[in-house]
Protein backbone atom coordinates (compact mmCIF):
# COMPACT_ATOMS: atom_id res chain seq x y z
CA UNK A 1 9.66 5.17 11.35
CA UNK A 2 11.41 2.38 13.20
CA UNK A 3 14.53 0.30 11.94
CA UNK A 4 14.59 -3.23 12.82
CA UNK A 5 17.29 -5.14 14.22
CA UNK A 6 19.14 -6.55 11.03
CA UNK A 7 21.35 -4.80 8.81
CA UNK A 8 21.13 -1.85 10.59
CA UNK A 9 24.14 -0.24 9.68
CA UNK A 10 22.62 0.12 6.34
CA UNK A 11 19.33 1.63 5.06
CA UNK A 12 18.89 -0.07 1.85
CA UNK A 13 18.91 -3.64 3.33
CA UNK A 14 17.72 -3.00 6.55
CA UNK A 15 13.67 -3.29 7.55
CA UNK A 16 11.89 -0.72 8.35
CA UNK A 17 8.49 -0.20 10.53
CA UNK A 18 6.09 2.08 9.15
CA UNK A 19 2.85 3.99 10.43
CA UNK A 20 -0.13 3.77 8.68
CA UNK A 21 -2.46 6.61 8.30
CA UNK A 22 -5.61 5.85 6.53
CA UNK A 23 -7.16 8.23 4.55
CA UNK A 24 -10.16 6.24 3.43
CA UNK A 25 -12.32 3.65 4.91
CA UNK A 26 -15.42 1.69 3.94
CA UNK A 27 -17.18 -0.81 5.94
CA UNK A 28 -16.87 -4.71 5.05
CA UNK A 29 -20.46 -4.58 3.23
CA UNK A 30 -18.97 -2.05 1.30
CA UNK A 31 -16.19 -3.73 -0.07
CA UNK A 32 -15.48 -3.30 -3.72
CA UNK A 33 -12.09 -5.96 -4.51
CA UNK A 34 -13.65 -8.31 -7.12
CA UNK A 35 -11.99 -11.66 -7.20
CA UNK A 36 -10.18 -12.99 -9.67
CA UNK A 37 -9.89 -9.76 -11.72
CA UNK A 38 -6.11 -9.08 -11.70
CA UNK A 39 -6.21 -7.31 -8.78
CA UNK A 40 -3.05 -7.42 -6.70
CA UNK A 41 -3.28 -8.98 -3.00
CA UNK A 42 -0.85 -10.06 -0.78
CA UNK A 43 -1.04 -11.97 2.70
CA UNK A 44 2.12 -11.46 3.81
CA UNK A 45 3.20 -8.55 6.15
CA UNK A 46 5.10 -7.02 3.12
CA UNK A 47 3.68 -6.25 -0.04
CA UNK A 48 4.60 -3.27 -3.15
CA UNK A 49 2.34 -1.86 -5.42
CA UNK A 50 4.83 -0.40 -7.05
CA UNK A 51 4.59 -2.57 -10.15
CA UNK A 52 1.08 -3.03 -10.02
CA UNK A 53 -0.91 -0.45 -12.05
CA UNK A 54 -3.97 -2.75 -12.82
CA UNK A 55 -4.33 -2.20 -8.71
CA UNK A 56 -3.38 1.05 -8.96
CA UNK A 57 -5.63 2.37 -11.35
CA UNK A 58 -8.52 0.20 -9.30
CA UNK A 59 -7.49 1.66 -6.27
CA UNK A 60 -7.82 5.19 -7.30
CA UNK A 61 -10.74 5.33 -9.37
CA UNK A 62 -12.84 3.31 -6.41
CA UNK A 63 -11.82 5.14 -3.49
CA UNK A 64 -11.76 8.64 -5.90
CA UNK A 65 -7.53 9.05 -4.55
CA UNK A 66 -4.32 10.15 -6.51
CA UNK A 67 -1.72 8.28 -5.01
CA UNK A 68 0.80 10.67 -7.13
CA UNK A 69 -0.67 13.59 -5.09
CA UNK A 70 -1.02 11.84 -1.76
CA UNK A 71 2.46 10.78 -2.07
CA UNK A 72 3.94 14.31 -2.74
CA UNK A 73 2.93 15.65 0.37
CA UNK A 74 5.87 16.30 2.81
C-alpha cells in the first residue's frame, strides 16, 4: 500500500493507494448488474460497500464469493 501526500502524519485521515487483485472476471457480454435494482455503483475513484448489503448479497451470490472469507485471509 501507498500513502498519499496529505495528512500523512496520520493514518486515519490520510489516503491510501491500494492494489487490486481480482479474483473473478467475466467478460462485458456477461455482465449481470441490472439497472435500477438497488444495486450500489459509484463513479468516483472512491467508493465503500461497507453499508451496502443489497450489493453485497448480489455480489456474492452472482459471482458464487464470501467476501467474509476472502477478507479473512492474511
Amino acid at each position: 500500500m501507498l500513502k498519499l501526500l496529505h495528512d500523512t502524519q496520520d493514518d486515519d485521515e490520510c489516503e491510501w493507494l491500494v492494489a487490486v487483485k481480482w479474483i473473478k472476471h467475466i467478460s462485458q457480454d456477461d455482465a449481470r448488474f441490472r439497472s435500477k435494482a438497488g444495486l450500489f455503483a459509484n463513479p468516483s475513484i472512491v467508493a465503500s460497500l461497507s453499508s451496502q448489503l443489497k450489493t453485497i448479497e448480489f455480489l456474492e451470490q452472482e459471482f458464487k464469493v464470501n467476501f467474509e472469507k476472502l477478507l479473512s485471509v492474511e
